[in-house]
Protein backbone atom coordinates (compact mmCIF):
# COMPACT_ATOMS: atom_id res chain seq x y z
CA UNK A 1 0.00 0.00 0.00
CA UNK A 2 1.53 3.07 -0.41
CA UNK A 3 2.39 5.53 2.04
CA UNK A 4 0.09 9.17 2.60
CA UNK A 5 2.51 12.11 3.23
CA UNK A 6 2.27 14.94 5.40
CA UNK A 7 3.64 17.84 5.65
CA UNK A 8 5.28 17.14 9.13
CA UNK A 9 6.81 13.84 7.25
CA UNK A 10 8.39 15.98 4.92
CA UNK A 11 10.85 17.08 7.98
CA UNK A 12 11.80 13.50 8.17
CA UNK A 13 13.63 11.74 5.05
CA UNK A 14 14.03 8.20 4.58
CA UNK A 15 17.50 8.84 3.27
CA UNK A 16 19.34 12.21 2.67
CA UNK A 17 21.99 12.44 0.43
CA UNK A 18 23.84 15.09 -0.32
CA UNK A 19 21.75 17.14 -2.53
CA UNK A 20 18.80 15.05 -2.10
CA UNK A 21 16.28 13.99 0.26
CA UNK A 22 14.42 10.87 -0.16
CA UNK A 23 11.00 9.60 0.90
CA UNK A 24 9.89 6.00 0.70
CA UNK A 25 6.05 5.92 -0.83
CA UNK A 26 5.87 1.98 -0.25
CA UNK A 27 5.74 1.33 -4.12
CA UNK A 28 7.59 4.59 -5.23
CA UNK A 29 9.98 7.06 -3.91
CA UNK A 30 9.77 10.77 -4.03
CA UNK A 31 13.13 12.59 -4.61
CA UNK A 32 13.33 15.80 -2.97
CA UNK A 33 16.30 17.94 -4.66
CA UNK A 34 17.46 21.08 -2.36
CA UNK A 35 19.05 24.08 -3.55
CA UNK A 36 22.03 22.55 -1.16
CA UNK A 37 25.03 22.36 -3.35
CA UNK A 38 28.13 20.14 -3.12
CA UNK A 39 31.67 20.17 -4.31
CA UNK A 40 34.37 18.08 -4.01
CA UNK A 41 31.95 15.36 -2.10
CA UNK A 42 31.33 17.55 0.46
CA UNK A 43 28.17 19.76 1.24
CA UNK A 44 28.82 23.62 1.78
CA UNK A 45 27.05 25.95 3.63
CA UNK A 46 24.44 27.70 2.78
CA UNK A 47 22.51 27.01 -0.99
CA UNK A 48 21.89 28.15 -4.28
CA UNK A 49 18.57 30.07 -4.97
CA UNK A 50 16.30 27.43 -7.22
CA UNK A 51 18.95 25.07 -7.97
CA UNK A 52 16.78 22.39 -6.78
CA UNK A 53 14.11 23.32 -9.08
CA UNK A 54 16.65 23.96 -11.80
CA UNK A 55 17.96 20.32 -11.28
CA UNK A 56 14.41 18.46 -11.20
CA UNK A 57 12.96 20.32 -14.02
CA UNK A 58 16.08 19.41 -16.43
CA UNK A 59 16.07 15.81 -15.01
CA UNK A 60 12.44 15.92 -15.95
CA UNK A 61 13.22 17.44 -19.52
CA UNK A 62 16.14 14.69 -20.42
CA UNK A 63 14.29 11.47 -18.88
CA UNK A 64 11.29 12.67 -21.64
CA UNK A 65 13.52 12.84 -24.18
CA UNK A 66 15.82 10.02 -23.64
CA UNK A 67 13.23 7.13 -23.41
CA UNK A 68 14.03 5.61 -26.97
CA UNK A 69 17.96 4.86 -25.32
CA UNK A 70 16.91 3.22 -22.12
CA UNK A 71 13.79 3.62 -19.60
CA UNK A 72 14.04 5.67 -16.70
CA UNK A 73 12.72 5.98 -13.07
CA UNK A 74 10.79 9.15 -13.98
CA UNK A 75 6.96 9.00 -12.97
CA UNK A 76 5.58 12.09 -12.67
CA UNK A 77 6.27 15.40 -11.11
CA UNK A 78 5.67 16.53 -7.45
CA UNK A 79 3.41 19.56 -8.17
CA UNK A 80 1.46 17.80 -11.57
CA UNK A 81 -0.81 15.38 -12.16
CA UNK A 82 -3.53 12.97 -10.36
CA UNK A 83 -0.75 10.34 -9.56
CA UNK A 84 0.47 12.06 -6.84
CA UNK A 85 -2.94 12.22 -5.08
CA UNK A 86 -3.18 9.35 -3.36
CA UNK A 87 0.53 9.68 -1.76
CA UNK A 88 0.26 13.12 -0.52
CA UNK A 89 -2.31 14.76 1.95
CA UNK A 90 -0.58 18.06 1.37
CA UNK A 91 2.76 18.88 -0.01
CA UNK A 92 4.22 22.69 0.37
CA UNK A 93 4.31 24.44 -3.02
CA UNK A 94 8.69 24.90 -2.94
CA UNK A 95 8.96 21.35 -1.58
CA UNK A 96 6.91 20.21 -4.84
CA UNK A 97 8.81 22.36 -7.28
CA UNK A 98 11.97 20.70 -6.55
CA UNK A 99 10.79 16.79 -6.29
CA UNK A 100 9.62 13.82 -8.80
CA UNK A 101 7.91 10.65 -8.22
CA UNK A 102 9.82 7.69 -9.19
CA UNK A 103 9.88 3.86 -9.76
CA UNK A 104 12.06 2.18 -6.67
CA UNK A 105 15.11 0.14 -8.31
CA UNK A 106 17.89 -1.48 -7.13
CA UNK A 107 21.16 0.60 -7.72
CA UNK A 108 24.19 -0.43 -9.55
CA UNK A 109 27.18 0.45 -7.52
CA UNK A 110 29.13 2.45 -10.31
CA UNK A 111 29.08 6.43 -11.39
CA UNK A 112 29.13 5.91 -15.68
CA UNK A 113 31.18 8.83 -16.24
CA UNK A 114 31.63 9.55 -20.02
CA UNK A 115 34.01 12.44 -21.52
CA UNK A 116 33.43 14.34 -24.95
CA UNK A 117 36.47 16.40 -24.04
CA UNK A 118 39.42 16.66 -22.12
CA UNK A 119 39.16 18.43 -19.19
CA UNK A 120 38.85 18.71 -14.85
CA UNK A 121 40.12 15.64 -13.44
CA UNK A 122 40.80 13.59 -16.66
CA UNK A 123 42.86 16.75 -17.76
CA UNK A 124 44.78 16.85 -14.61
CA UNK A 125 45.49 12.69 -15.37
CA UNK A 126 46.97 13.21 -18.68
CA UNK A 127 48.65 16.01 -17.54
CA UNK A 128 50.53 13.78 -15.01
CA UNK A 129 50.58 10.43 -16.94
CA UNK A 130 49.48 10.73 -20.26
CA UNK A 131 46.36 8.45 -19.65
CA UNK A 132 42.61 9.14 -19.52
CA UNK A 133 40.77 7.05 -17.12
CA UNK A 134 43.85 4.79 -16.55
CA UNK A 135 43.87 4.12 -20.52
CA UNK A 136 47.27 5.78 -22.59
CA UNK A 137 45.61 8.61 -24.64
CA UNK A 138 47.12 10.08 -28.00
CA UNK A 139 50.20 12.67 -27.48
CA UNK A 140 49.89 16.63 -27.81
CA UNK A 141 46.30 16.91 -26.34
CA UNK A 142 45.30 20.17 -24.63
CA UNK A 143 43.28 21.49 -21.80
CA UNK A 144 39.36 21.46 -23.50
CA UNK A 145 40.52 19.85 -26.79
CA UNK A 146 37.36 17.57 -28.05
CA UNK A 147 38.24 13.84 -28.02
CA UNK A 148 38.26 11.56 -31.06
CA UNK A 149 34.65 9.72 -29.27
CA UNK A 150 33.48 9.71 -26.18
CA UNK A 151 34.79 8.13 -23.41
CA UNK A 152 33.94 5.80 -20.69
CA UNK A 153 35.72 6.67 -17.22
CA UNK A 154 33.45 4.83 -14.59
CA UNK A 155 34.19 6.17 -10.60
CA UNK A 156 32.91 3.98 -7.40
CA UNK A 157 29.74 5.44 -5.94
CA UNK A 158 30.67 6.30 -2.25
CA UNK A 159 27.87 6.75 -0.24
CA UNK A 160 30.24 8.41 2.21
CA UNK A 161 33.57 10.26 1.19
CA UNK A 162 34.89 10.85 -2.28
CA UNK A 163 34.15 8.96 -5.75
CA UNK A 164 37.17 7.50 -7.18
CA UNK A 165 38.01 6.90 -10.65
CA UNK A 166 38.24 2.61 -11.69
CA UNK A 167 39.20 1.23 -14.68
CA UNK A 168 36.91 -0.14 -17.00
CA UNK A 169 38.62 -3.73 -16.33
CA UNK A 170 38.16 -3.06 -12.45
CA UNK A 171 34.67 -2.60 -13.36
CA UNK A 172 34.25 -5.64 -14.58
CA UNK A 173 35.35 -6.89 -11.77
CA UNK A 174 32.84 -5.31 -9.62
CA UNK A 175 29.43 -5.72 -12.13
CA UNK A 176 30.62 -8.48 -14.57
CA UNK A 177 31.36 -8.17 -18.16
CA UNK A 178 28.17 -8.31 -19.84
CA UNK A 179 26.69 -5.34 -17.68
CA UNK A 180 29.90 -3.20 -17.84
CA UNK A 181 29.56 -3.51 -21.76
CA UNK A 182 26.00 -2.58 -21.48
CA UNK A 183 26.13 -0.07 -19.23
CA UNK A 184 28.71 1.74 -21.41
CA UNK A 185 26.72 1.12 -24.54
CA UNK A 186 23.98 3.45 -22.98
CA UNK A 187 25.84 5.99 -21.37
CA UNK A 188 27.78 7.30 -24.53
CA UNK A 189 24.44 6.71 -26.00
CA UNK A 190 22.85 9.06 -24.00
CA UNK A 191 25.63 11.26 -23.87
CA UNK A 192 26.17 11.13 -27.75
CA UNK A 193 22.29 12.25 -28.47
CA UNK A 194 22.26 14.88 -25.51
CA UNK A 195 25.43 16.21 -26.64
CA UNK A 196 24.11 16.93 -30.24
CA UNK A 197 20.78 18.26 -29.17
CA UNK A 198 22.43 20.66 -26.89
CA UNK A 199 24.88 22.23 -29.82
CA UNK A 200 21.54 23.39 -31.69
CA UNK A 201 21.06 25.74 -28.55
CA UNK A 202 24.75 26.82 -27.99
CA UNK A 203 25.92 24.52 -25.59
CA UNK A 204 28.39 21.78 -25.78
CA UNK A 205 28.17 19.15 -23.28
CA UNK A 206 31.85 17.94 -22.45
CA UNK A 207 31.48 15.36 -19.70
CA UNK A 208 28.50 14.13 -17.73
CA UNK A 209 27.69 11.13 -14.90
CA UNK A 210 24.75 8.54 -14.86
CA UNK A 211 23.84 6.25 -12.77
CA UNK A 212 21.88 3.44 -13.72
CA UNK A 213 19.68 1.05 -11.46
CA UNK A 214 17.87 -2.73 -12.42
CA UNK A 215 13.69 -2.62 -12.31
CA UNK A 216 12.27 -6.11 -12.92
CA UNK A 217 15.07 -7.29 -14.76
CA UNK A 218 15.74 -4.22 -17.60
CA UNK A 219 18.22 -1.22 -16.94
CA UNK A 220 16.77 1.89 -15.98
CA UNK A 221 18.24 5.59 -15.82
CA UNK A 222 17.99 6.60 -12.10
CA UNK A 223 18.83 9.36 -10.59
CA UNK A 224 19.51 12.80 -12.15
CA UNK A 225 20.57 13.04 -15.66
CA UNK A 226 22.30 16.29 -17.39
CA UNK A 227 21.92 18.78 -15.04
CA UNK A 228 24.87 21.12 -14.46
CA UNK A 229 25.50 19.28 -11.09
CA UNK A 230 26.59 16.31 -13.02
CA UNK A 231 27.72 17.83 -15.85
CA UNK A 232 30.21 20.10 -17.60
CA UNK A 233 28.26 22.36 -19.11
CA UNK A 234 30.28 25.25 -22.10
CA UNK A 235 28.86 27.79 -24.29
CA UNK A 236 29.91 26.40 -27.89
CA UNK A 237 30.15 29.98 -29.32
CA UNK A 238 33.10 31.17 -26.97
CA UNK A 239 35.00 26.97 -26.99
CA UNK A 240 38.30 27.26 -27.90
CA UNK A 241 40.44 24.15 -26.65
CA UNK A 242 43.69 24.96 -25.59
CA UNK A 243 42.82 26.55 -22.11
CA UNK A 244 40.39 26.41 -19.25
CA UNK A 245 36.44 27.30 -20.61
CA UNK A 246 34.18 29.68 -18.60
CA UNK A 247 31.91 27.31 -17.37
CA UNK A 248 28.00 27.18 -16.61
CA UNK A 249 27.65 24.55 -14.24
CA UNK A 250 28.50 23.67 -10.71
CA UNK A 251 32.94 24.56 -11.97
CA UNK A 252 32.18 27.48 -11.20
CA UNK A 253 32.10 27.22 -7.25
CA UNK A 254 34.81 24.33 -7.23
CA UNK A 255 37.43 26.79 -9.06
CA UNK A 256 36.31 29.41 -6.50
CA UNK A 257 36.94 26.85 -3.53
CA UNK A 258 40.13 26.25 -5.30
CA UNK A 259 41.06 30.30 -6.20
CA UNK A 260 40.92 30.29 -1.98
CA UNK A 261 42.55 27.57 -0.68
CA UNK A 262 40.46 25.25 0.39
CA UNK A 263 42.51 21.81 0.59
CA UNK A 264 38.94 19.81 -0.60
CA UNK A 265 38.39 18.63 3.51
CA UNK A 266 35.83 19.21 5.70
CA UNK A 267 34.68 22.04 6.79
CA UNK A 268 34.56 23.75 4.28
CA UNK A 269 34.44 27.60 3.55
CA UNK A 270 31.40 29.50 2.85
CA UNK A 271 30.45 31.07 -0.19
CA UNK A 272 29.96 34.27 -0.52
CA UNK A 273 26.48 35.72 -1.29
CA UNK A 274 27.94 36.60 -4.61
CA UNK A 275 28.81 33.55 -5.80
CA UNK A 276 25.43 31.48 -4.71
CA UNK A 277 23.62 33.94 -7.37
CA UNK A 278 26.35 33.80 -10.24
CA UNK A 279 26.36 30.01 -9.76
CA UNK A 280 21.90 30.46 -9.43
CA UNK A 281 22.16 32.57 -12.73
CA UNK A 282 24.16 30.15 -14.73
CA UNK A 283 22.18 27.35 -13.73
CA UNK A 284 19.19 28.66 -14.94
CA UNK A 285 20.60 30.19 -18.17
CA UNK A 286 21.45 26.45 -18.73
CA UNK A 287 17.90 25.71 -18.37
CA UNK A 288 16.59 28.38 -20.42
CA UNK A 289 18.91 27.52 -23.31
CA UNK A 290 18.55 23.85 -23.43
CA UNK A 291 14.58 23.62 -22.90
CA UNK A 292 13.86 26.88 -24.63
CA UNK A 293 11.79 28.48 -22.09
CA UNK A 294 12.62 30.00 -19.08
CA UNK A 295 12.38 28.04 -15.46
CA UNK A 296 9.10 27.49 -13.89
């Protein structure tokens, strides 16, 4: 039977994550996301006006669009619809703006990183070793410079402390052949058809994360998908590889953590007013230029 919420259960998640909140329905979940932000693994103080309404309206707007590569979790949304009726007595107007209603699965224990171009971490690896995701890359590649096809660079999924990169062999290891294969076949899929979709409105998508979960038997998109928390997000008018690109995603408060010394451990520092509402603005300029309207 499913469950009726109130708001008073609203105050008390079944799981919180760092971004998220979750709430077991019985035969659903509902994923609350917050406007708390994280970098580096960790959650810093304060949050970023709408983000969690920025992040559950794109989720929304890729899981529609992405059905012909592989189902997804999405049901319906928080503040739409007669399905929510019969799990919610009442539900506060900002709390439904930033949460979905979604299938339960069972969640496979990998990020499914993939990279269109070389740059954060993987650029910092190459850098150092001339590899990309533990795999020897061609010579003479710079900082932003679009890679011959996407790659697959899978990470553990920590539910405490920081991701960390695996090889695609390790991750075989951990899942078994056949799903590793699979679950790469999808996620340059996915990345391949969001990444040409977004350069009709101006913006190149250079590296994103999925994660993937099993309902009945099929693999299912779970999660969050292209939002500019788990993505890198450029404008495509002002790319030019060969240096750092001004970003429009959630780089823009990691390079300020970095600009000011913060050595990626707790606690960390808080952000200044000023940066919460350039990182709020870009987030929902992403929104605006990818769905074509503006946010909700």
């Amino acid at each position: 039977m499913p469950a009726v919420l109130t708001t008073t259960d609203l105050a008390k998640p079944k799981h919180q994550g760092k971004v998220r909140d979750i709430y077991d329905l019985g035969d659903a979940l509902l994923l609350v996301a917050t406007d708390r932000i994280s970098a580096f693994d960790i959650v810093l103080p304060g949050g970023v006006p709408e983000r969690g309404v920025v992040l559950n309206e794109l989720s929304r707007f890729w899981f529609e669009k992405s059905t012909h590569i592989v189902p997804n979790h999405f049901i319906a949304m928080a503040g739409e619809g007669e399905k929510l009726s019969r799990y919610f007595a009442e539900i506060p107007h900002e709390t439904a703006r930033r949460a979905m209603l979604v299938h339960k699965a069972e969640p496979i224990m990998v990020e499914c990183v993939v990279r269109g171009y070389l740059s954060g971490s993987a650029w910092s690896e190459y850098q150092k070793r001339g590899t990309i995701g533990g795999e020897p890359a061609p010579s003479g590649l710079r900082d932003s410079d679009r890679l011959e096809g996407p790659l697959f660079t899978p990470t553990t999924k920590a539910t405490v402390g920081h991701d960390e990169a695996i090889t695609i062999t390790r991750m075989k290891e951990m899942v078994g052949e056949d799903l590793t294969k699979e679950l790469e076949r999808l996620t340059i899929g996915l990345y391949s058809f969001a990444h040409e979709f977004a350069l009709t409105r101006d913006i190149i998508i250079a590296d994103t994360k999925f994660e993937f979960g099993m309902i009945d038997g099929e693999i299912t998109l779970i999660d969050e998908a292209l939002t500019p928390d788990s993505s890198r997000f450029w404008s495509a008018s002002d790319y030019e590889p060969g240096r750092a690109q001004d970003s429009l995603d959630k780089q823009f408060v990691r390079d300020w953590l970095s600009a000011n010394g913060w050595n990626k451990e707790p606690p960390p520092p808080d952000l200044p007013e000023s940066v919460l509402e350039r990182t709020a603005s870009r987030y929902k300029d992403v929104y605006q230029r990818l769905t074509g309207h503006p946010l909700p």
